[in-house]
C-alpha atoms as a PDB file:
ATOM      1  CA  UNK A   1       0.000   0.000   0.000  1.00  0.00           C
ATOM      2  CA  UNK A   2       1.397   3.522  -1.197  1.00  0.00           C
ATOM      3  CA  UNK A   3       1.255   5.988   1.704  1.00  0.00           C
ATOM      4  CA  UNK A   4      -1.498   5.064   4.516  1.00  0.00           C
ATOM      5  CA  UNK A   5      -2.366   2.846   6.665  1.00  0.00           C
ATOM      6  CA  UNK A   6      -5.071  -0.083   5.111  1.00  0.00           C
ATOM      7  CA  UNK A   7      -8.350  -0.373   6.029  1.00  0.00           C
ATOM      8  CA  UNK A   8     -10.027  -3.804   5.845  1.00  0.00           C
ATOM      9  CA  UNK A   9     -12.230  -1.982   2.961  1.00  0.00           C
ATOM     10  CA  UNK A  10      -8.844  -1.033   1.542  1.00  0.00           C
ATOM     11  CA  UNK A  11      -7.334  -4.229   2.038  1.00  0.00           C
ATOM     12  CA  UNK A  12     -10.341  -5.524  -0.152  1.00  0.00           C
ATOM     13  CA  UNK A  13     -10.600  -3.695  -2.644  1.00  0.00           C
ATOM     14  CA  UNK A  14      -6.653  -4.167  -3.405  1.00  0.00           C
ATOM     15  CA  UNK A  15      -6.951  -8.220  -3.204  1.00  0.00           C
ATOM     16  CA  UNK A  16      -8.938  -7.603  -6.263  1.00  0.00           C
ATOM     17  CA  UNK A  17      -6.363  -6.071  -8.214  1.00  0.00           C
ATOM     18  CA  UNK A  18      -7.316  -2.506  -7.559  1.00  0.00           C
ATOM     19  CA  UNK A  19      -6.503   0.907  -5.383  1.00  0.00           C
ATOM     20  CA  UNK A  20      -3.296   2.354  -4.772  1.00  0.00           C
ATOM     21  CA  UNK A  21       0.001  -0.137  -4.992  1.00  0.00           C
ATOM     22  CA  UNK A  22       3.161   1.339  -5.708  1.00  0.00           C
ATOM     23  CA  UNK A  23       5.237  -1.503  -7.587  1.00  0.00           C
ATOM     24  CA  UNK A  24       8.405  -1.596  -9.980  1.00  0.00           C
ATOM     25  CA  UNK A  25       8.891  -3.894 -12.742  1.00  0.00           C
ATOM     26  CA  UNK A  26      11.755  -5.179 -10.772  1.00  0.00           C
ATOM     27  CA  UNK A  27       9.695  -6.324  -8.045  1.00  0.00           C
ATOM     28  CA  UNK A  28       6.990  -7.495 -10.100  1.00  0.00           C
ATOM     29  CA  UNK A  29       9.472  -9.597 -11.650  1.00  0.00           C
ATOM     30  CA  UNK A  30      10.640 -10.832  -8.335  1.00  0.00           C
ATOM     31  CA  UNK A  31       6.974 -11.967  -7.476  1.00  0.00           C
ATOM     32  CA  UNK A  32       6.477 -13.948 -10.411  1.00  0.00           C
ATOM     33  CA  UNK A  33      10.171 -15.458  -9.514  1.00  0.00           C
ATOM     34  CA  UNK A  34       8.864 -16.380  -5.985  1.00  0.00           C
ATOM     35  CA  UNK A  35       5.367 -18.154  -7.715  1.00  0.00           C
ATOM     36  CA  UNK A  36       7.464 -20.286  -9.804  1.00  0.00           C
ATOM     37  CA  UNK A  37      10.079 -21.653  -7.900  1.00  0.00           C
ATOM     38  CA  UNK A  38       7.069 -22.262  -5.210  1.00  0.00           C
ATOM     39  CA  UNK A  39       7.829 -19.769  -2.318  1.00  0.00           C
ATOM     40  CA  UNK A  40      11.677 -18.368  -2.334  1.00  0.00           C
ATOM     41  CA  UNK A  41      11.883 -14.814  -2.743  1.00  0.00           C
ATOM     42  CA  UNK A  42      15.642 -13.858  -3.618  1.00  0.00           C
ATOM     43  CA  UNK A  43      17.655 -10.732  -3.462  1.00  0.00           C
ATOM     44  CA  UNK A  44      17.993  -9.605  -7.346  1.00  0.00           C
ATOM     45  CA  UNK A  45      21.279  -9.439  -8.685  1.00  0.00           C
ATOM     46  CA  UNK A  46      22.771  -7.102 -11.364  1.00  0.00           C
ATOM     47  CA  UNK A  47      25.782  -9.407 -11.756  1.00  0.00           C
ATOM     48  CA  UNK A  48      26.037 -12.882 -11.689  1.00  0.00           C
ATOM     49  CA  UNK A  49      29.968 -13.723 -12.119  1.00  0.00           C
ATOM     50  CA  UNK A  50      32.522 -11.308 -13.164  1.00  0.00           C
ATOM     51  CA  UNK A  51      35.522 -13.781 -15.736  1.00  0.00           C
ATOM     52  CA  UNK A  52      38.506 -13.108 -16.640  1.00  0.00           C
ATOM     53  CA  UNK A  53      40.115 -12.821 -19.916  1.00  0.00           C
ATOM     54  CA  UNK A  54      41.448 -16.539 -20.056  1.00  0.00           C
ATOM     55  CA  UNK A  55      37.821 -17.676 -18.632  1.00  0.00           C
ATOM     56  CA  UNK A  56      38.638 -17.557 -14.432  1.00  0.00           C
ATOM     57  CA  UNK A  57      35.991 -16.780 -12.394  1.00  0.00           C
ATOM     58  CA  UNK A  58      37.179 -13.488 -10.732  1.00  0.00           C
ATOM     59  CA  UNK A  59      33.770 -13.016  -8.519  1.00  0.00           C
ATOM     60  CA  UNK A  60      30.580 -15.144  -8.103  1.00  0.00           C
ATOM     61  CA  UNK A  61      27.907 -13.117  -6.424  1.00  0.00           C
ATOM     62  CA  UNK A  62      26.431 -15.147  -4.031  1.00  0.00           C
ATOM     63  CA  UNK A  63      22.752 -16.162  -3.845  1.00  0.00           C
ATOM     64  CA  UNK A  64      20.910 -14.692  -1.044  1.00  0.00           C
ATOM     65  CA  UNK A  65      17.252 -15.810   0.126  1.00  0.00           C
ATOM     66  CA  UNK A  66      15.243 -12.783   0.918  1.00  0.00           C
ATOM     67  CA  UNK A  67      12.376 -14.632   2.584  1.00  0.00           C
ATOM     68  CA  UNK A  68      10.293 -17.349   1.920  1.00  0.00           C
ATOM     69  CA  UNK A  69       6.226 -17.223   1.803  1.00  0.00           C
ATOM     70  CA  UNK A  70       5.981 -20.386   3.703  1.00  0.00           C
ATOM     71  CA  UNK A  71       6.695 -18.774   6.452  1.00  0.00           C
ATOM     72  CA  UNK A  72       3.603 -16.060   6.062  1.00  0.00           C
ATOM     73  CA  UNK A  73       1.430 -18.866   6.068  1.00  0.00           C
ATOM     74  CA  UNK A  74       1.636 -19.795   2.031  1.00  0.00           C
ATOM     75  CA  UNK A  75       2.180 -23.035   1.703  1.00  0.00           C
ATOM     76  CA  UNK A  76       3.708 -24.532  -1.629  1.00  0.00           C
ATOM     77  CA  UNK A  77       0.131 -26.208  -1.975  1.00  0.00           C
ATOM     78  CA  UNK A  78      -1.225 -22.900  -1.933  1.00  0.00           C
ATOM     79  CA  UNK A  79       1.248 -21.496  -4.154  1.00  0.00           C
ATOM     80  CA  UNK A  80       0.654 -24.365  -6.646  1.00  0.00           C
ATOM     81  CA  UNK A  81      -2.695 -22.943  -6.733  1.00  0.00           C
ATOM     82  CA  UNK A  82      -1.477 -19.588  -8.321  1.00  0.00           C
ATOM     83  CA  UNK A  83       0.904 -21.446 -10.789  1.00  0.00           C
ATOM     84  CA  UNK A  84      -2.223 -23.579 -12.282  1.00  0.00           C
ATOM     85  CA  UNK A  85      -3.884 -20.111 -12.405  1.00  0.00           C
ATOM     86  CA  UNK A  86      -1.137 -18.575 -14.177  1.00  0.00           C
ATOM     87  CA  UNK A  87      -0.879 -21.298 -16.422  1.00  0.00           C
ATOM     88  CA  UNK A  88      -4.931 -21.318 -17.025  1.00  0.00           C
ATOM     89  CA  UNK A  89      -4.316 -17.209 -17.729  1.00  0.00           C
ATOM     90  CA  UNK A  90      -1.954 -18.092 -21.027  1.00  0.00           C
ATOM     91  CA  UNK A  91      -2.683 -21.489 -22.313  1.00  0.00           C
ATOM     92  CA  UNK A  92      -6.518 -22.065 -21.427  1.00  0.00           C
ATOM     93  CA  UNK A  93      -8.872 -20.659 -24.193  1.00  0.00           C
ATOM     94  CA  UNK A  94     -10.426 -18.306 -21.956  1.00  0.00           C
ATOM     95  CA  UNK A  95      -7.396 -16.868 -20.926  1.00  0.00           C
ATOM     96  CA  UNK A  96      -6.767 -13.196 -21.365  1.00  0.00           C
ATOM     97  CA  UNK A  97      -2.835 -14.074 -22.274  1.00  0.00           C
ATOM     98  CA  UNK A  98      -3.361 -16.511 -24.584  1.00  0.00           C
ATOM     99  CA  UNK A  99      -1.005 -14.075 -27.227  1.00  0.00           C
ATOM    100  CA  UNK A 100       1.502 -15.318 -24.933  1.00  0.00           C
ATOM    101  CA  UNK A 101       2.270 -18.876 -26.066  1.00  0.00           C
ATOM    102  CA  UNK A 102       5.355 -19.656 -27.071  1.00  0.00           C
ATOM    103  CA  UNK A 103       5.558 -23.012 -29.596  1.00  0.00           C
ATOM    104  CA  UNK A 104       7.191 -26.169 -27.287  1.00  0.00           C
ATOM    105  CA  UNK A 105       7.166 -24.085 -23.947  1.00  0.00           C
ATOM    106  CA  UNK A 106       4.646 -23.717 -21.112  1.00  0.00           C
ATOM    107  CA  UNK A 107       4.078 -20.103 -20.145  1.00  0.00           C
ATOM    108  CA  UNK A 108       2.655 -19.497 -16.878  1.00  0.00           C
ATOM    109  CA  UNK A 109       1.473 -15.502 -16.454  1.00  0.00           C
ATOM    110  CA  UNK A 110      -0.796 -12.340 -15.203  1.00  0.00           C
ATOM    111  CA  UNK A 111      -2.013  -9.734 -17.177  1.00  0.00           C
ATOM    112  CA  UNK A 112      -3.151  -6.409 -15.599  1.00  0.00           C
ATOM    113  CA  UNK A 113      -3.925  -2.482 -15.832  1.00  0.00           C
ATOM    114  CA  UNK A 114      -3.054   0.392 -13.428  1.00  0.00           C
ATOM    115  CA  UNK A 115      -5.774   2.296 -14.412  1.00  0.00           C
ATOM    116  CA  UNK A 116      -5.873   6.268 -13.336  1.00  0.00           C
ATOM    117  CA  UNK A 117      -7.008   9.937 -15.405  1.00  0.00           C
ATOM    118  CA  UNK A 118      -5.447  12.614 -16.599  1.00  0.00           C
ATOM    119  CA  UNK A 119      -7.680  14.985 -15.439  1.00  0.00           C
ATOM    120  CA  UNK A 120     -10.726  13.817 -17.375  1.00  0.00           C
ATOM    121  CA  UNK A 121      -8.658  11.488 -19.683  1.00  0.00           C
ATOM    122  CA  UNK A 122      -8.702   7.570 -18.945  1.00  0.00           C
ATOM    123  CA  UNK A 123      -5.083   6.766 -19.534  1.00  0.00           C
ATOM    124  CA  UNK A 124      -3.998   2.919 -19.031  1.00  0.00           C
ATOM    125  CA  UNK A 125      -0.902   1.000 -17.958  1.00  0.00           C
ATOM    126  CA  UNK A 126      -0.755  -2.336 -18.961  1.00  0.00           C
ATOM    127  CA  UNK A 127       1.485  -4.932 -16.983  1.00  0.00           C
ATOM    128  CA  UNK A 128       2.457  -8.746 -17.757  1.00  0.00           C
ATOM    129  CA  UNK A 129       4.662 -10.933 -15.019  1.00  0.00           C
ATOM    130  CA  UNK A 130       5.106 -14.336 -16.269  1.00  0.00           C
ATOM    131  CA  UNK A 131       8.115 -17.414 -15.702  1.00  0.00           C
ATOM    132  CA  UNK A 132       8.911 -20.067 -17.687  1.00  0.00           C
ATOM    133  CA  UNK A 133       8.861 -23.144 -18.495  1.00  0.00           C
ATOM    134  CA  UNK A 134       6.167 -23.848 -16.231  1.00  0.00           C
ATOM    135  CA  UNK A 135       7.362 -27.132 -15.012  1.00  0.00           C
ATOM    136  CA  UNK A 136      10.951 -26.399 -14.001  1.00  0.00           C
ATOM    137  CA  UNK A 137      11.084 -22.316 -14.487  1.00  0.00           C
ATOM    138  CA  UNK A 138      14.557 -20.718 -15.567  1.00  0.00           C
ATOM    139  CA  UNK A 139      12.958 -17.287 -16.274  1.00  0.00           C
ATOM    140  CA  UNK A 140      10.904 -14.893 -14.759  1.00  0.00           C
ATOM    141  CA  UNK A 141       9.522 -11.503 -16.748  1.00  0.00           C
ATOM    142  CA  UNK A 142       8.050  -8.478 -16.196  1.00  0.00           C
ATOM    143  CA  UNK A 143       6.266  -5.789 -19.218  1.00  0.00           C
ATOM    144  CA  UNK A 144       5.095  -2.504 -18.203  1.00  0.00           C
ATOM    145  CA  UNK A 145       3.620  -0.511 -21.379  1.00  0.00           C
ATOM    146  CA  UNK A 146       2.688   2.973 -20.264  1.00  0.00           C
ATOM    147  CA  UNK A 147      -0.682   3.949 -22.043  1.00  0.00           C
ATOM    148  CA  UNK A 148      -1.829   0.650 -23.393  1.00  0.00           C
ATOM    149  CA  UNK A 149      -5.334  -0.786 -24.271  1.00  0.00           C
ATOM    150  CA  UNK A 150      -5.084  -4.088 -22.541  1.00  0.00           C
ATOM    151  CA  UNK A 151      -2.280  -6.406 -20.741  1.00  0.00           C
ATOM    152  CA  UNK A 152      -3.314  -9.931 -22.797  1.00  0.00           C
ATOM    153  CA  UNK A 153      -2.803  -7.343 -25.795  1.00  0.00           C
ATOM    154  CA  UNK A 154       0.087  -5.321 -26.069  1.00  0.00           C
ATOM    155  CA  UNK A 155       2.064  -6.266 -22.663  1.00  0.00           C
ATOM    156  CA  UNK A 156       2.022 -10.028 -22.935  1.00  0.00           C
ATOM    157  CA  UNK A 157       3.379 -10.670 -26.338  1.00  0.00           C
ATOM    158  CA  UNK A 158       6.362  -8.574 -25.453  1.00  0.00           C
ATOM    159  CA  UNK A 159       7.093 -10.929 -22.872  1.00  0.00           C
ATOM    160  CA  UNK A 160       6.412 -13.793 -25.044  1.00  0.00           C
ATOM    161  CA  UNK A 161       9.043 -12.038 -27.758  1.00  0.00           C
ATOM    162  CA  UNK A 162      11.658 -12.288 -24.812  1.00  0.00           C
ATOM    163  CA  UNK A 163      11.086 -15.362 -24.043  1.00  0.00           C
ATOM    164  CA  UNK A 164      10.746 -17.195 -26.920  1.00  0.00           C
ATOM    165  CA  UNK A 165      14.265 -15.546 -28.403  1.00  0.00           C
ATOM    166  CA  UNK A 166      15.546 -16.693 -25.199  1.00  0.00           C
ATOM    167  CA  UNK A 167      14.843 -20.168 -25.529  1.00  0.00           C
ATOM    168  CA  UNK A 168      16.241 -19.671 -29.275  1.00  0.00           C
ATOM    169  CA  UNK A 169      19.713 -18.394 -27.681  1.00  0.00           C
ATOM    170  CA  UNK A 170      19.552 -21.463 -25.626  1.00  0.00           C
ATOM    171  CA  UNK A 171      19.182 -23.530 -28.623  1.00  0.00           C
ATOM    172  CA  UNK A 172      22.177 -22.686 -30.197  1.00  0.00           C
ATOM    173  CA  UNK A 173      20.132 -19.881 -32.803  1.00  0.00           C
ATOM    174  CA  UNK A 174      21.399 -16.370 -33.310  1.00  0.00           C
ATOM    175  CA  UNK A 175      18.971 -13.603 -32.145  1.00  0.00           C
ATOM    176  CA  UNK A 176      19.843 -10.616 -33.433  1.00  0.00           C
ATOM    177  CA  UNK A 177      19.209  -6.752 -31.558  1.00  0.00           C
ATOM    178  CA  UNK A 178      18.180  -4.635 -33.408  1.00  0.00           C
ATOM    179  CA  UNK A 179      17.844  -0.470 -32.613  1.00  0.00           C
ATOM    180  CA  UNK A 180      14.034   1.283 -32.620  1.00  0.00           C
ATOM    181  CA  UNK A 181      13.525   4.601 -34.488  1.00  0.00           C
ATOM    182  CA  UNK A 182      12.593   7.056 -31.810  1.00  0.00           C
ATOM    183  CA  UNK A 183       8.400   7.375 -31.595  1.00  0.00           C
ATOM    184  CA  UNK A 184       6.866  10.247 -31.995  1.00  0.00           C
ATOM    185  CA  UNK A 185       4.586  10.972 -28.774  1.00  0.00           C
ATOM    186  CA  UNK A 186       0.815  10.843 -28.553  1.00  0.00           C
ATOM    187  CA  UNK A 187      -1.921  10.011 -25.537  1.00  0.00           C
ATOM    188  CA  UNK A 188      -3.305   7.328 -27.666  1.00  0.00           C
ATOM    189  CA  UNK A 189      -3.416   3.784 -26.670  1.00  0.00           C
ATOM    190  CA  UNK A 190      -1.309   1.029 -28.289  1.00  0.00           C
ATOM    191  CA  UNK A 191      -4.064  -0.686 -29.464  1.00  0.00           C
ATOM    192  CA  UNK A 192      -1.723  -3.936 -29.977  1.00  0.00           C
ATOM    193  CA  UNK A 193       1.584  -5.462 -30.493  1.00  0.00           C
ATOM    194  CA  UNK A 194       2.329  -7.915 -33.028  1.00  0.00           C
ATOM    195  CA  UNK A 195       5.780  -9.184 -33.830  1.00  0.00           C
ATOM    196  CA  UNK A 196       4.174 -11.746 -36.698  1.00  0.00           C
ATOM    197  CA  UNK A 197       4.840 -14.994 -34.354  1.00  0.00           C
ATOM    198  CA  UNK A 198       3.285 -17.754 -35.056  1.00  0.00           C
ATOM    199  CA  UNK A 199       1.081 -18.381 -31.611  1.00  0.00           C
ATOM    200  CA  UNK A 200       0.377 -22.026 -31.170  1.00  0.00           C
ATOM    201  CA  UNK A 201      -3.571 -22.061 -30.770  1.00  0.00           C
ATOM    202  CA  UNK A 202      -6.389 -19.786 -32.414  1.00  0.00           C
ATOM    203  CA  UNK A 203      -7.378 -16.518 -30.807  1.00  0.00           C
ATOM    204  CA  UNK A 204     -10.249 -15.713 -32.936  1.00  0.00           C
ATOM    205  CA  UNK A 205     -12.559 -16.598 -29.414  1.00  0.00           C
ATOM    206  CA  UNK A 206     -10.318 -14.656 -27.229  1.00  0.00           C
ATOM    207  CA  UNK A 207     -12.270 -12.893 -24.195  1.00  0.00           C
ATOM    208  CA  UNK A 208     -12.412  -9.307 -23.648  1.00  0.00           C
ATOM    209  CA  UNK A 209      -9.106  -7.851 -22.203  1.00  0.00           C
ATOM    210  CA  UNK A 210      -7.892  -7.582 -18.066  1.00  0.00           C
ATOM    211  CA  UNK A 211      -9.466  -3.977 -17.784  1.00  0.00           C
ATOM    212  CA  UNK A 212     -12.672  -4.682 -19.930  1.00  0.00           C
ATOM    213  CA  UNK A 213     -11.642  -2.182 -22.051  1.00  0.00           C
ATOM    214  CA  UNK A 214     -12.570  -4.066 -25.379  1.00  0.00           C
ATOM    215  CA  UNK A 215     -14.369  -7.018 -26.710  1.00  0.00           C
ATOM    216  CA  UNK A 216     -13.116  -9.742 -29.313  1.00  0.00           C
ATOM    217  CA  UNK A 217      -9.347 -10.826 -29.935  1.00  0.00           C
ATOM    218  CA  UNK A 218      -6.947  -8.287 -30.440  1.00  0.00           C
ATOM    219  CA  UNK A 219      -5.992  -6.819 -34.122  1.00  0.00           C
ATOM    220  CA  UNK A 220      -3.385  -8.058 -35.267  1.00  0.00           C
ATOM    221  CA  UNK A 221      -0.935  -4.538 -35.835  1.00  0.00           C
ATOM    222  CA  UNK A 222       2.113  -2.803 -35.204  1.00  0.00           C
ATOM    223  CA  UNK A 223       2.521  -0.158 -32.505  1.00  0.00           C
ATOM    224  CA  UNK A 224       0.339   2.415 -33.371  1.00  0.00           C
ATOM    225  CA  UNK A 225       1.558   5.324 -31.570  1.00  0.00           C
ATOM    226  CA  UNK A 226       0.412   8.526 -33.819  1.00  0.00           C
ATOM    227  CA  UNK A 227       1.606  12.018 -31.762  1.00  0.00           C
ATOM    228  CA  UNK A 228      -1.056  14.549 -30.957  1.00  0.00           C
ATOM    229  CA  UNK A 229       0.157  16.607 -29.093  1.00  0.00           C
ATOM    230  CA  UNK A 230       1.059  20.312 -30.570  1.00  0.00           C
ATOM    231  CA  UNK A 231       4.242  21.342 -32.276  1.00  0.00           C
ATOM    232  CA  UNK A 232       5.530  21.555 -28.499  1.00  0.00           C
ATOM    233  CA  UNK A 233       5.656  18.246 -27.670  1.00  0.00           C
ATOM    234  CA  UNK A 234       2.942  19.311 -24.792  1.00  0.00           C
ATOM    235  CA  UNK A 235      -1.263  18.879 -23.985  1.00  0.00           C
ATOM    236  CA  UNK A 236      -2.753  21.529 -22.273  1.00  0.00           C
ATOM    237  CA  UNK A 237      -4.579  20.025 -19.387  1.00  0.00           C
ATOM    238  CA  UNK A 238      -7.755  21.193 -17.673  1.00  0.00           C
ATOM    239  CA  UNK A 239      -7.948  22.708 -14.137  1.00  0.00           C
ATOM    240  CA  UNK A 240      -6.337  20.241 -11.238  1.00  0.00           C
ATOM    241  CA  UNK A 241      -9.398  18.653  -9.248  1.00  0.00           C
ATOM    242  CA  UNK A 242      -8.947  17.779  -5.661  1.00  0.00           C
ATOM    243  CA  UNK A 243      -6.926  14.618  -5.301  1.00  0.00           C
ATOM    244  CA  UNK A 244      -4.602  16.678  -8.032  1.00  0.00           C
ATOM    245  CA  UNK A 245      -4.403  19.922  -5.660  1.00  0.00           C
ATOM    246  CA  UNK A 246      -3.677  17.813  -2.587  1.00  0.00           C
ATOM    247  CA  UNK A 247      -1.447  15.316  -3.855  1.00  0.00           C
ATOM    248  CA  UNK A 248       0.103  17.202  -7.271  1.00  0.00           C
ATOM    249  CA  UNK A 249      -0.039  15.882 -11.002  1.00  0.00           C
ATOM    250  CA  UNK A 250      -2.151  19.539 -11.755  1.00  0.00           C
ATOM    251  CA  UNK A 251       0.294  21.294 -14.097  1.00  0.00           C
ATOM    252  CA  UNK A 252      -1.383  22.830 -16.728  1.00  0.00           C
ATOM    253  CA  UNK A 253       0.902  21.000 -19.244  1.00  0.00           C
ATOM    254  CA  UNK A 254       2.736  18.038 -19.719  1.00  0.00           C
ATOM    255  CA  UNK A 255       5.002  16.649 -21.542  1.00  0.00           C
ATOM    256  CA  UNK A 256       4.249  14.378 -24.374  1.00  0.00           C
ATOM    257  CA  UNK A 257       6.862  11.353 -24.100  1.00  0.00           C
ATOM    258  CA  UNK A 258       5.266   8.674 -25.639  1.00  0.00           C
END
């Protein structure tokens, strides 16, 4: 919880995926980490082993166990529970993930959306965590899209890019990086991502997305990021309201960065 003290109606209403929960893609990451290797949250690590020239080992950070969620009353039983949901989320047909699938892996994973307003304007942020393989997990992911339509949409097959040229590194093919013109910025959704993968299982019955935003499968498009804002780069904005006054976020422009 970001900034007061929880309420039992607060506590509610944020078991259901909503009010105010200050996270970083880091830590989500770390969650889904601690789901799939059934309760062991570690410390994350920047650097794994530092080598030397002729291939010694000059460091080896060691692992350290931050906690473990058996020990807040989670048992791995439980915990199994949220790994067959996560699995259900990408590879069961009602699924909101199911753009997710990778071809000869198990994805396990959780869509979602921050949702808050600019002002009057419903803007969006669209979140996937997800590990992998399912059975004996080597990786754990985290996508955070800043003004997407939906999660199962635009988040998750970002994740499912990663992965899958992951698993392609790991099988001895060459991925290749390669650098993104710079986007012109805009307050319009990304409507959806689509890197032209094949994804193992129809989505023509896909359900509508995490937030309920829209109805049917996703279009199959590119980023669609189109700028609107003025010649400035910025959106005028109308008047703060309360929570704005009290709290901030009430200039009366802002800069267009996406």
């Amino acid at each position: 919880m970001a900034g007061y003290r929880a309420s039992t109606r607060q506590t509610a209403n944020v078991s259901i995926g909503q009010g105010y929960v200050l996270a970083t893609p880091l830590q989500m990451a770390m969650v889904a980490a601690a789901v799939a290797n059934r309760g062991s949250a570690y410390y994350p690590r920047l650097v794994d082993k530092v080598i030397a020239a002729d291939g010694t080992v000059v460091r080896q950070e060691p692992v350290k166990v931050r906690s473990n969620l058996a020990e807040g009353g989670l048992s791995p039983e439980k915990i199994d529970i949220v790994r067959r949901g996560m699995w259900d989320v990408v590879n069961r047909d009602g699924g909101t993930a199911r753009a997710a699938r990778i071809k000869g892996y198990e994805v396990a994973g959780k869509t979602g959306t921050a949702q808050f307003w600019r002002g009057s304007v419903k803007d969006n942020h669209t979140w996937f965590v997800a590990f992998a393989p399912f059975e004996s997990p080597r990786y754990a992911v985290a996508v955070l899209v800043q003004g997407a339509k939906s999660g199962g949409g635009v988040a998750a097959p970002i994740a499912a890019k990663i992965l899958a040229d992951i698993f392609k590194m790991e099988e001895g093919t060459a991925v290749e990086v390669a650098a993104l013109a710079p986007a012109k910025g805009s307050f319009q959704f990304v409507e959806a991502v689509d890197f032209g993968r094949p994804i193992p299982a129809a989505l023509a019955d896909a359900p509508p997305d995490d937030a309920g935003a829209s109805e049917g499968p996703p279009p199959a498009a590119q980023p669609n990021i189109r700028p609107d804002a003025d010649t400035e780069g910025t959106v005028e904005q109308k008047k703060p309201n309360l929570f704005q006054r009290i709290f901030g976020g009430g200039r009366k422009k802002e800069k267009s960065n996406r």
